[in-house]
C-alpha atoms as a PDB file:
ATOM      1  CA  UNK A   1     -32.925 -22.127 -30.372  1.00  0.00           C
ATOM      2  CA  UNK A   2     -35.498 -21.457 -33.227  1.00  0.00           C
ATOM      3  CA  UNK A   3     -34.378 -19.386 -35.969  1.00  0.00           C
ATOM      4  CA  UNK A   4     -36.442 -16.801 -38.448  1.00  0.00           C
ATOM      5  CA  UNK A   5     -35.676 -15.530 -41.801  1.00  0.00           C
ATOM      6  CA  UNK A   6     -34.998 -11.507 -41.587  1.00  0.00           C
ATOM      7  CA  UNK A   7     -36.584 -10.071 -44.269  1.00  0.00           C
ATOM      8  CA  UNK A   8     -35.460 -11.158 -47.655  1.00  0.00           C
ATOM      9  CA  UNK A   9     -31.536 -10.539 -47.012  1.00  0.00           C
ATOM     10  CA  UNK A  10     -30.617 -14.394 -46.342  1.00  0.00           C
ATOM     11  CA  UNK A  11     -29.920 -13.372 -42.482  1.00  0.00           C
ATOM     12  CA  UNK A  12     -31.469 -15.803 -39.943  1.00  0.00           C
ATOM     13  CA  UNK A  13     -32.518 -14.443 -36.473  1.00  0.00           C
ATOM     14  CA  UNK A  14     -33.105 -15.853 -33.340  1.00  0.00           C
ATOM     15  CA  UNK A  15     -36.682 -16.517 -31.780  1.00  0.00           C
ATOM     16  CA  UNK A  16     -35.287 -14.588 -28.788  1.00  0.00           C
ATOM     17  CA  UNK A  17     -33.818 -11.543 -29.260  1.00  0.00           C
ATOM     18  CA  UNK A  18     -32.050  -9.388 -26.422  1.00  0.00           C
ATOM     19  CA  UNK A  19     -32.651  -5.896 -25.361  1.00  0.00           C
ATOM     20  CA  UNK A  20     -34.222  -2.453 -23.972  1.00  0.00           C
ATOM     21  CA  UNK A  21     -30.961  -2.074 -21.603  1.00  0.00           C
ATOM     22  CA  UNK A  22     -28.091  -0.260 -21.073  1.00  0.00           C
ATOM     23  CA  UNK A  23     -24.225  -1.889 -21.083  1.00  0.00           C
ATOM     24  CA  UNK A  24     -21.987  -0.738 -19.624  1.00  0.00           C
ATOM     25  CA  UNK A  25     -17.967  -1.914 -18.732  1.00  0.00           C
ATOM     26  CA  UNK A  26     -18.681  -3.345 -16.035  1.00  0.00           C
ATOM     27  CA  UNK A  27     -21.833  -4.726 -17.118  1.00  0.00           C
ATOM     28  CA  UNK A  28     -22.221  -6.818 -20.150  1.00  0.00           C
ATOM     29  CA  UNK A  29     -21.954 -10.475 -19.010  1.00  0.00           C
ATOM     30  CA  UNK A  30     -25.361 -11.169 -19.509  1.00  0.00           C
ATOM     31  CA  UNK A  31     -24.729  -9.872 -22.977  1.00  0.00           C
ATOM     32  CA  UNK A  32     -22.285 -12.536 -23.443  1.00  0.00           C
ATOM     33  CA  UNK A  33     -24.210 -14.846 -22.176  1.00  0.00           C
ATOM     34  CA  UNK A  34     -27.346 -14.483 -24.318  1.00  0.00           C
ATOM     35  CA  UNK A  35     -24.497 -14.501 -27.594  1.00  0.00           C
ATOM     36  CA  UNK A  36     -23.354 -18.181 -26.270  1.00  0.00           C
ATOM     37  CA  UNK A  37     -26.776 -19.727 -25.991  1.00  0.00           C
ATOM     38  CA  UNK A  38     -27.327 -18.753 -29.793  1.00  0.00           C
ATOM     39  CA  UNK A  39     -29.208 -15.039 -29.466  1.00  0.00           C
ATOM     40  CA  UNK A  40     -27.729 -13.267 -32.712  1.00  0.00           C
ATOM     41  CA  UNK A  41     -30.239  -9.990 -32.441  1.00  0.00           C
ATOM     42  CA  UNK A  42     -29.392  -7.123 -30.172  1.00  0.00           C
ATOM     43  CA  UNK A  43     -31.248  -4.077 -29.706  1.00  0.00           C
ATOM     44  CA  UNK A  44     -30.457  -0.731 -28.434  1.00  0.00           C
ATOM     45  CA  UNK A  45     -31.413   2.530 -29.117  1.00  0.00           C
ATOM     46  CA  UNK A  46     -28.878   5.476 -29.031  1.00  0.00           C
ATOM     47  CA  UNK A  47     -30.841   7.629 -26.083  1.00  0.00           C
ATOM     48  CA  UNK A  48     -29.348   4.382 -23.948  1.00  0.00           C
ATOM     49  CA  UNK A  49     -27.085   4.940 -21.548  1.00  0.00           C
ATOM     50  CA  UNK A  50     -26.338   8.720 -22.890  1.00  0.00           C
ATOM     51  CA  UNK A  51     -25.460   7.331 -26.102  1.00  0.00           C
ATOM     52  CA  UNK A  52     -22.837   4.968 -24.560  1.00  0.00           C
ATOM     53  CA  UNK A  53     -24.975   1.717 -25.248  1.00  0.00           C
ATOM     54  CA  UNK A  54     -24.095   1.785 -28.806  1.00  0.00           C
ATOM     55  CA  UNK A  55     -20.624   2.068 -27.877  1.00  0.00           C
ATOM     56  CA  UNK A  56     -20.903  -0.281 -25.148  1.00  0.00           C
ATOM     57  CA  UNK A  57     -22.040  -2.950 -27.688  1.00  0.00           C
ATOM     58  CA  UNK A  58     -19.365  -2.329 -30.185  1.00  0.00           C
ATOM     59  CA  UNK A  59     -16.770  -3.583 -27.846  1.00  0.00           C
ATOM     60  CA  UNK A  60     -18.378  -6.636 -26.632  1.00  0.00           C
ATOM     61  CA  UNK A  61     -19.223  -7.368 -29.663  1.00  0.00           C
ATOM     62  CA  UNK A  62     -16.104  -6.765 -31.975  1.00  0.00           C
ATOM     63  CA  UNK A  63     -14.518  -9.812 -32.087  1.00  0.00           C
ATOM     64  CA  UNK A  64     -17.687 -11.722 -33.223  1.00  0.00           C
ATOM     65  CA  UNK A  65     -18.195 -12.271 -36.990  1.00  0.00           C
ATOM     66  CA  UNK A  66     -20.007  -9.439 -38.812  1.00  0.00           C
ATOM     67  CA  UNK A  67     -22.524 -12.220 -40.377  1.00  0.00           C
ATOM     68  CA  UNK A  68     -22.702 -13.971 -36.986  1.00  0.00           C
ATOM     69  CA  UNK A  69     -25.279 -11.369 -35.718  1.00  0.00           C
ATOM     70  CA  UNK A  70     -27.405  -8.272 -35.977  1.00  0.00           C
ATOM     71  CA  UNK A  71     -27.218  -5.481 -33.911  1.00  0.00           C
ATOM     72  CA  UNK A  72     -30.792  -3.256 -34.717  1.00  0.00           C
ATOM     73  CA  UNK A  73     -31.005   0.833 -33.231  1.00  0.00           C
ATOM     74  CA  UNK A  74     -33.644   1.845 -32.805  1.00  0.00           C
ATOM     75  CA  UNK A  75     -35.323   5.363 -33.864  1.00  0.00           C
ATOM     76  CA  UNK A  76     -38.472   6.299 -32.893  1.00  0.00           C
ATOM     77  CA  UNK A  77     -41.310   7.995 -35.353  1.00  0.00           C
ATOM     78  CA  UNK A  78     -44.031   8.243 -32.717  1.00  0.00           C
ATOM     79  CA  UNK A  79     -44.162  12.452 -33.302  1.00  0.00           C
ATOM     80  CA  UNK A  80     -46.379  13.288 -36.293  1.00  0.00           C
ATOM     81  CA  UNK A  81     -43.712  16.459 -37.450  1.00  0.00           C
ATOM     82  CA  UNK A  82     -40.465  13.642 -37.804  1.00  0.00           C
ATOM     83  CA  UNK A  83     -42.816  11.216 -40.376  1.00  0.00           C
ATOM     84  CA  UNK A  84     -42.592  13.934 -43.033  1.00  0.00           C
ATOM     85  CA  UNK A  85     -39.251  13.816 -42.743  1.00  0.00           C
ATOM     86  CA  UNK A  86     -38.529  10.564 -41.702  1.00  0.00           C
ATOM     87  CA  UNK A  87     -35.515   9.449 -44.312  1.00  0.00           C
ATOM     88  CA  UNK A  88     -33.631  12.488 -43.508  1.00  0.00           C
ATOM     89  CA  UNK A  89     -33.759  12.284 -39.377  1.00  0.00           C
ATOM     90  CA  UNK A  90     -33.165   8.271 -39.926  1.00  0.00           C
ATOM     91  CA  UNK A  91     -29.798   9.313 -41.564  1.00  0.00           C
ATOM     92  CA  UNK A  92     -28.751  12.088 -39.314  1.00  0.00           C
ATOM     93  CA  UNK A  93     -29.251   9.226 -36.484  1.00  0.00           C
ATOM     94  CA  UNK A  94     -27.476   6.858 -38.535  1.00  0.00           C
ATOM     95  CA  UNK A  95     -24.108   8.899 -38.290  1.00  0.00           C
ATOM     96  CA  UNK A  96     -23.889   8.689 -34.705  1.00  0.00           C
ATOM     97  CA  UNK A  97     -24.706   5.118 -34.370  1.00  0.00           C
ATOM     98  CA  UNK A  98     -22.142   4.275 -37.147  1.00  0.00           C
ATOM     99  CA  UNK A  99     -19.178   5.549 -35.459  1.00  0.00           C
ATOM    100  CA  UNK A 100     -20.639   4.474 -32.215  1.00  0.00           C
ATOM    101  CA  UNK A 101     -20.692   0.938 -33.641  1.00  0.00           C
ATOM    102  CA  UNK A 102     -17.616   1.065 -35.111  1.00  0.00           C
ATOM    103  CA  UNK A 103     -17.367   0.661 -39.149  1.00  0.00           C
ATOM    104  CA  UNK A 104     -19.563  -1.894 -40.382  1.00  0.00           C
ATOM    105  CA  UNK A 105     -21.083  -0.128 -43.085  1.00  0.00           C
ATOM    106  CA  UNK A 106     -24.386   1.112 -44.316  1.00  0.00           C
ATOM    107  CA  UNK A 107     -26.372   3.371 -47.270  1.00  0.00           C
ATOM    108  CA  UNK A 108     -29.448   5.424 -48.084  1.00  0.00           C
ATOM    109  CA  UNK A 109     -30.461   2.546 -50.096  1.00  0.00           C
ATOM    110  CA  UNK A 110     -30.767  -0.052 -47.157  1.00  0.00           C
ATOM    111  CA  UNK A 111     -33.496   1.787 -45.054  1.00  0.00           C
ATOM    112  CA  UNK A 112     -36.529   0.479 -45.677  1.00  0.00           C
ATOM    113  CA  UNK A 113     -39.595   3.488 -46.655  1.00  0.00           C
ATOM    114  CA  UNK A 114     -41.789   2.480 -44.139  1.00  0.00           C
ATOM    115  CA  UNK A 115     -45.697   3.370 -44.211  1.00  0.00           C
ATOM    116  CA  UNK A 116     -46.127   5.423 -40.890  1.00  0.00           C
ATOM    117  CA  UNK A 117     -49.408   5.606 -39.680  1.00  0.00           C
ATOM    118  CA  UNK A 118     -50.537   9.481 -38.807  1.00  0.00           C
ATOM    119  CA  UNK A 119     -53.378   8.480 -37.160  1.00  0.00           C
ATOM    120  CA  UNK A 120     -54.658   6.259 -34.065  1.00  0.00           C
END
């Protein structure tokens, strides 16, 4: 497995991430299966599964190492009235996904200001 530099925090991803699915109880062994051949980036998005992805997640992934892996919500910015006030919905979504996560923690100061396009 290839691995990529995230950023500038030291964390080193995966070329193949997995993704874009709901988990449920009963089924997550793929999940497990993608952590044992070396994937360390999950993404989900907290419209999943009701909200339960998150959750979902959190409990296959709990006994893993915080620094082992990166789980990434997602939030979306497509609609032109949230980029004003883009911080502010990003940490209003952030609440939910905490405690759906569990407590690994996170601040203001770690979101990134990204520049959002307006126009097509």
């Amino acid at each position: 497995m290839d691995y990529h530099l995230l950023g500038n925090n030291g964390f080193m991803i995966s070329g193949v991430i997995m993704g874009g699915n709901t988990i449920a109880a009963d089924n997550y062994d793929h999940v497990l299966r993608a952590l044992y051949t070396g994937i360390n980036y999950l993404v989900t998005y907290l419209q999943y599964g009701r909200g339960r992805s998150e959750e979902d997640y959190a409990k296959v992934i709990q006994s893993r190492p915080r620094d082992s892996l990166f789980l990434n919500t997602k939030v979306s910015v497509w609609n032109n009235n949230r980029n004003e006030f883009f911080e502010k919905i990003l940490i209003v979504s952030l609440n939910p996904s905490r405690r759906n996560c569990g407590t690994w923690p996170w601040t203001a100061s770690k979101l990134g200001r990204p520049k959002i396009r307006t126009t097509w």
